[in-house]
N, C-alpha and C. Protein backbone atom coordinates (compact mmCIF):
# COMPACT_ATOMS: atom_id res chain seq x y z
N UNK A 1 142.34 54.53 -0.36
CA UNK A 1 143.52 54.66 -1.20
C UNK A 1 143.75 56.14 -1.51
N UNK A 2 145.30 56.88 -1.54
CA UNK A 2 145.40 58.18 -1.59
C UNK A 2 145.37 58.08 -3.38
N UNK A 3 144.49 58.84 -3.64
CA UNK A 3 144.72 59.41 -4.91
C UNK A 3 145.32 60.75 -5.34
N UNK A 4 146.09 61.22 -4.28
CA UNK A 4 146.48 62.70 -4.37
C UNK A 4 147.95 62.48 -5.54
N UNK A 5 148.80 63.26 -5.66
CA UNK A 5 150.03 63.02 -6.22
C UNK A 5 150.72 64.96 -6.57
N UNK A 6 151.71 64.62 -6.74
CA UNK A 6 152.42 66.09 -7.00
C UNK A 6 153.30 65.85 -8.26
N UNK A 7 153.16 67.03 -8.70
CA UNK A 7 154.27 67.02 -10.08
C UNK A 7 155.39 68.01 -10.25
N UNK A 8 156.40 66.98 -10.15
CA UNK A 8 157.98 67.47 -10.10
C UNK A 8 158.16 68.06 -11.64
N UNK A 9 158.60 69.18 -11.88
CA UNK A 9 158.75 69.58 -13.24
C UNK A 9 160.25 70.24 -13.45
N UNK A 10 161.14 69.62 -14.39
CA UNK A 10 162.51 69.93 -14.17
C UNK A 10 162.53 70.72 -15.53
N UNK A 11 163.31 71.62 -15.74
CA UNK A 11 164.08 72.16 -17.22
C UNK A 11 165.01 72.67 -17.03
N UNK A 12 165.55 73.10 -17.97
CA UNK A 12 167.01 73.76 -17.64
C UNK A 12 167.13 74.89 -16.98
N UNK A 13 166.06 75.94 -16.92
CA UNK A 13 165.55 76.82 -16.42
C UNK A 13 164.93 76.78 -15.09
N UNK A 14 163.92 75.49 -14.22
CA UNK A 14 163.04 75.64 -13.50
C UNK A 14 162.77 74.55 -12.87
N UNK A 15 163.03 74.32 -11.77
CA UNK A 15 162.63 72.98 -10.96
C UNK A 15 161.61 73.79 -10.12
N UNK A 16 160.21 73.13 -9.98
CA UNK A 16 159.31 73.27 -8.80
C UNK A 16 158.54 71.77 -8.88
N UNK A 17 157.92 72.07 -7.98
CA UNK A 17 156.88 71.07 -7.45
C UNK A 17 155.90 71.45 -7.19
N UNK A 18 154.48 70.55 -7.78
CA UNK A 18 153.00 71.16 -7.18
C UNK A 18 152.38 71.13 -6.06
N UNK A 19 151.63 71.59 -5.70
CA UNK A 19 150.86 71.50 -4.86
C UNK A 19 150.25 69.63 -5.03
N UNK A 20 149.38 69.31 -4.20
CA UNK A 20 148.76 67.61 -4.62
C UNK A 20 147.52 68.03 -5.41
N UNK A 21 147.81 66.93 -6.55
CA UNK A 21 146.57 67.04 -7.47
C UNK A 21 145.81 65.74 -7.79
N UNK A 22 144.91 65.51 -7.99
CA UNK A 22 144.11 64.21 -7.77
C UNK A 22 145.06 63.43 -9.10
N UNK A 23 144.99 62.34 -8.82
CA UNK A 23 145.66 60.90 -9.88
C UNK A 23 145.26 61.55 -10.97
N UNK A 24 144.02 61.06 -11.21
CA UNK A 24 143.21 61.11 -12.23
C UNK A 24 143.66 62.61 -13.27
N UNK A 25 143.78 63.64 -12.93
CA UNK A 25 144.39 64.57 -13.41
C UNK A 25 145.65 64.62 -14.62
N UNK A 26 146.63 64.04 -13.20
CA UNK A 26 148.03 63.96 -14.20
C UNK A 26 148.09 62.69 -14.58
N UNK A 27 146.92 61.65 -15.00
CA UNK A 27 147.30 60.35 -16.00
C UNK A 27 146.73 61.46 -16.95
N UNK A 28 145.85 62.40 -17.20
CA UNK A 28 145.21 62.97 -18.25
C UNK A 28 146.41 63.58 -19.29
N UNK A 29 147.34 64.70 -17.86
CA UNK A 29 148.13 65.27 -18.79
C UNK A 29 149.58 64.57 -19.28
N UNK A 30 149.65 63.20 -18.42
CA UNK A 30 150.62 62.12 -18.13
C UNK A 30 151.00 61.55 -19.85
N UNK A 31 149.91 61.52 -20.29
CA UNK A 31 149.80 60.76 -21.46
C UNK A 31 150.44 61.67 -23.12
N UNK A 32 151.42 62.12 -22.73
CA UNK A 32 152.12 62.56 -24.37
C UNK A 32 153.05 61.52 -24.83
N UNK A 33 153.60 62.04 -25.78
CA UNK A 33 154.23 60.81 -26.60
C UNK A 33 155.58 61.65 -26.20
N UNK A 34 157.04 60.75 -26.46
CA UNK A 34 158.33 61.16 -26.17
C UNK A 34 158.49 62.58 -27.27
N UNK A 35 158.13 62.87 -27.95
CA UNK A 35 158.30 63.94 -28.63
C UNK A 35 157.52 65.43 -28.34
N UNK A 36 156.45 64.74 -27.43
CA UNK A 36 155.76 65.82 -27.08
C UNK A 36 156.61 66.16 -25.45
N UNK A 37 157.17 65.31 -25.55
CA UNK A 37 157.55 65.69 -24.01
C UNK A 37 159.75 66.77 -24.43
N UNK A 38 159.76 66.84 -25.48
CA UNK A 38 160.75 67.24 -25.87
C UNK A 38 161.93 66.68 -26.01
N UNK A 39 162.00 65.02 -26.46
CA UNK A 39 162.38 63.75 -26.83
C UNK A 39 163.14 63.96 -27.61
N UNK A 40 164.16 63.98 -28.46
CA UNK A 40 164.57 63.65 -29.88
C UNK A 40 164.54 62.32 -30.34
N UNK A 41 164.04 62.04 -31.38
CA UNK A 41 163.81 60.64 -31.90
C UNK A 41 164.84 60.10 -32.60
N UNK A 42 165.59 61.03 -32.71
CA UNK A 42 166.42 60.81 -33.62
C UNK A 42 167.99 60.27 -32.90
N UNK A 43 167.88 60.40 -31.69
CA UNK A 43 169.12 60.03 -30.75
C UNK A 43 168.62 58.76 -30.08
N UNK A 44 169.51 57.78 -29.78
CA UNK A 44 169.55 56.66 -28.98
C UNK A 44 170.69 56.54 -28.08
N UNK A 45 170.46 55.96 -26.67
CA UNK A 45 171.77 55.55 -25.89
C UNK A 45 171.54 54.11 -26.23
N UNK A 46 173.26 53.71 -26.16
CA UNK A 46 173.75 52.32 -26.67
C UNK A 46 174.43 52.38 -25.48
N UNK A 47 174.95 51.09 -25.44
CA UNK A 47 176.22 50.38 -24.49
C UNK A 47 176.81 49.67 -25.39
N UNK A 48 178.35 50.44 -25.37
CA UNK A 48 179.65 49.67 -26.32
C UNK A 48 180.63 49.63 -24.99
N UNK A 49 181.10 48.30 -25.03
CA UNK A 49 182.00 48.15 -23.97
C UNK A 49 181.81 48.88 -22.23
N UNK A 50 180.23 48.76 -21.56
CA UNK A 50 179.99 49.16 -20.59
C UNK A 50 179.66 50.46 -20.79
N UNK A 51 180.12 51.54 -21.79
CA UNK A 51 180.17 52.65 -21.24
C UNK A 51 178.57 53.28 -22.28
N UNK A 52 177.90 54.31 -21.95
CA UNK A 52 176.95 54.58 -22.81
C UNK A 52 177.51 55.94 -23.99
N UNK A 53 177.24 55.35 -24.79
CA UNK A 53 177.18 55.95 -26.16
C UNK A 53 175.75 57.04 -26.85
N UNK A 54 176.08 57.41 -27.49
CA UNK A 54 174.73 58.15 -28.27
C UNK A 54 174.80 57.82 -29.75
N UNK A 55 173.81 57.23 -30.49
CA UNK A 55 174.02 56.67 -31.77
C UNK A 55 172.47 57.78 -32.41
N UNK A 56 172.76 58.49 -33.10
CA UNK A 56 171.62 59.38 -34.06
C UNK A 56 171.96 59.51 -35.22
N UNK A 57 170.69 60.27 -35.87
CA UNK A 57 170.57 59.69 -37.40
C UNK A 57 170.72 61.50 -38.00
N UNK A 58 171.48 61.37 -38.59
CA UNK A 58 171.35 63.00 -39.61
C UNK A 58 171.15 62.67 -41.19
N UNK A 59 170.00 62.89 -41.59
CA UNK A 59 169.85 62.79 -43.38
C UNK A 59 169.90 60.87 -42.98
N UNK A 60 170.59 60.59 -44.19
CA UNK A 60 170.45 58.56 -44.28
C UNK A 60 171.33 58.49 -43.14
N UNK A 61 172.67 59.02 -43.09
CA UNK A 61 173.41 58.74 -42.09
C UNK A 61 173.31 58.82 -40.51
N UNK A 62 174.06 57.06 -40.14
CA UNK A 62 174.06 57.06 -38.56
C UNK A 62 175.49 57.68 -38.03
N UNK A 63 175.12 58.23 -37.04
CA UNK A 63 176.90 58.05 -35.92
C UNK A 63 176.88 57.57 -34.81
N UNK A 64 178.10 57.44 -34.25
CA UNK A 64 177.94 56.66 -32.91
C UNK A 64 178.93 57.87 -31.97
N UNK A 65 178.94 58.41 -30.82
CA UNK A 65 179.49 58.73 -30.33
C UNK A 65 180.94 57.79 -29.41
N UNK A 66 182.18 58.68 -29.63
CA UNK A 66 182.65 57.63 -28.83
C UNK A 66 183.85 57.92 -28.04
N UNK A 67 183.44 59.33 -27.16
CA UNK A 67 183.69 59.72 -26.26
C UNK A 67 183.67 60.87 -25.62
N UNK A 68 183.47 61.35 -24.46
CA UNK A 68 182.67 63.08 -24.46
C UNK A 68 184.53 63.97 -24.38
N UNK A 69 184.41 64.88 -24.86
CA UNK A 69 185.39 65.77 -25.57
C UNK A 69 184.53 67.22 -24.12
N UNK A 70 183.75 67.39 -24.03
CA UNK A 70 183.28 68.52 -23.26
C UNK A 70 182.15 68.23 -22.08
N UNK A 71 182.25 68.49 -21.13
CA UNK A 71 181.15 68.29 -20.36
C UNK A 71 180.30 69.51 -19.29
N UNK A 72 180.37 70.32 -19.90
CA UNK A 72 180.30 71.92 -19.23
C UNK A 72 178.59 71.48 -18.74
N UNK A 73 178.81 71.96 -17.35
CA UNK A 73 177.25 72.11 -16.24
C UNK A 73 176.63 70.77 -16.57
N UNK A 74 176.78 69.77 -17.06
CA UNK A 74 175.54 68.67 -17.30
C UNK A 74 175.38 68.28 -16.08
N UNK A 75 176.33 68.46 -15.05
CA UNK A 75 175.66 67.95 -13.92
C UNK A 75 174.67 68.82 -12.85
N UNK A 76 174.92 70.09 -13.37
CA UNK A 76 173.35 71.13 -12.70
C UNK A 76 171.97 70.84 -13.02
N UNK A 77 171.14 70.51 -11.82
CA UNK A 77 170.11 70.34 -12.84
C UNK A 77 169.30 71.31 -13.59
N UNK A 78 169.38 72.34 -12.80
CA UNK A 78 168.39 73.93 -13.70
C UNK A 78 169.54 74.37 -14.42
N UNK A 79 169.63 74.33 -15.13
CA UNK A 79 170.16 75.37 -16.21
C UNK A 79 170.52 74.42 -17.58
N UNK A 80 170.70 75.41 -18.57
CA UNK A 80 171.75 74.40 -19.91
C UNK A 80 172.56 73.69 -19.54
N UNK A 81 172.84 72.40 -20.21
CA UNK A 81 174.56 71.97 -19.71
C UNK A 81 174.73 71.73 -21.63
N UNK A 82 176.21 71.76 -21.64
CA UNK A 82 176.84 71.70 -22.59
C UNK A 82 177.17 70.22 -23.08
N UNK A 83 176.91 69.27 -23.84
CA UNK A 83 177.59 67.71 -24.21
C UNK A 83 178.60 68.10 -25.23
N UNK A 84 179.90 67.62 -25.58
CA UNK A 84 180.42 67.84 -26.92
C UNK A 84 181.28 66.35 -26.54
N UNK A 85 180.42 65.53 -27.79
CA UNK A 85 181.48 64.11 -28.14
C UNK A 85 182.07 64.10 -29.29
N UNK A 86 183.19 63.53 -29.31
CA UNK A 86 183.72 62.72 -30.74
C UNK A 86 183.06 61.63 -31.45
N UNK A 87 182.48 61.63 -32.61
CA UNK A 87 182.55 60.40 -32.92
C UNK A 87 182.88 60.26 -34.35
């Protein structure tokens, strides 16, 4: 059985790929929690009427997004991209 594997690493800044590193390795470093991996906890995608939404929490209050107003570079994958919704 191959236990080799490679790790794809994306940011807005930097796409590479590793060299092969044994399994066992990257379940070690595999294992963070969504926040350690640079998650916000505080955002959720929903589905309202097919389309996906973003519903997050600021202070007590929720919002729901409910429709993108800006969409600058989100579709590059290295670099910033810009989201701006209404909701």
């Amino acid at each position: 059985m191959d236990m080799n594997m490679r790790i794809w690493y994306n940011s807005h800044a930097l796409l590479t790929v590793s060299e092969a590193i044994n399994k066992i390795l990257f379940d070690l470093i595999g294992n963070k929690t969504k926040v350690e991996l640079r998650w916000d906890p505080t955002m959720e995608h929903i589905i309202i009427k097919g389309e996906i939404q973003y519903k997050f929490k600021i202070g007590n209050q929720f919002f729901i997004t409910t429709h993108p107003v800006a969409m600058f570079s989100v579709d590059v994958m290295v670099r910033h991209g810009t989201q701006v919704y209404k909701v």
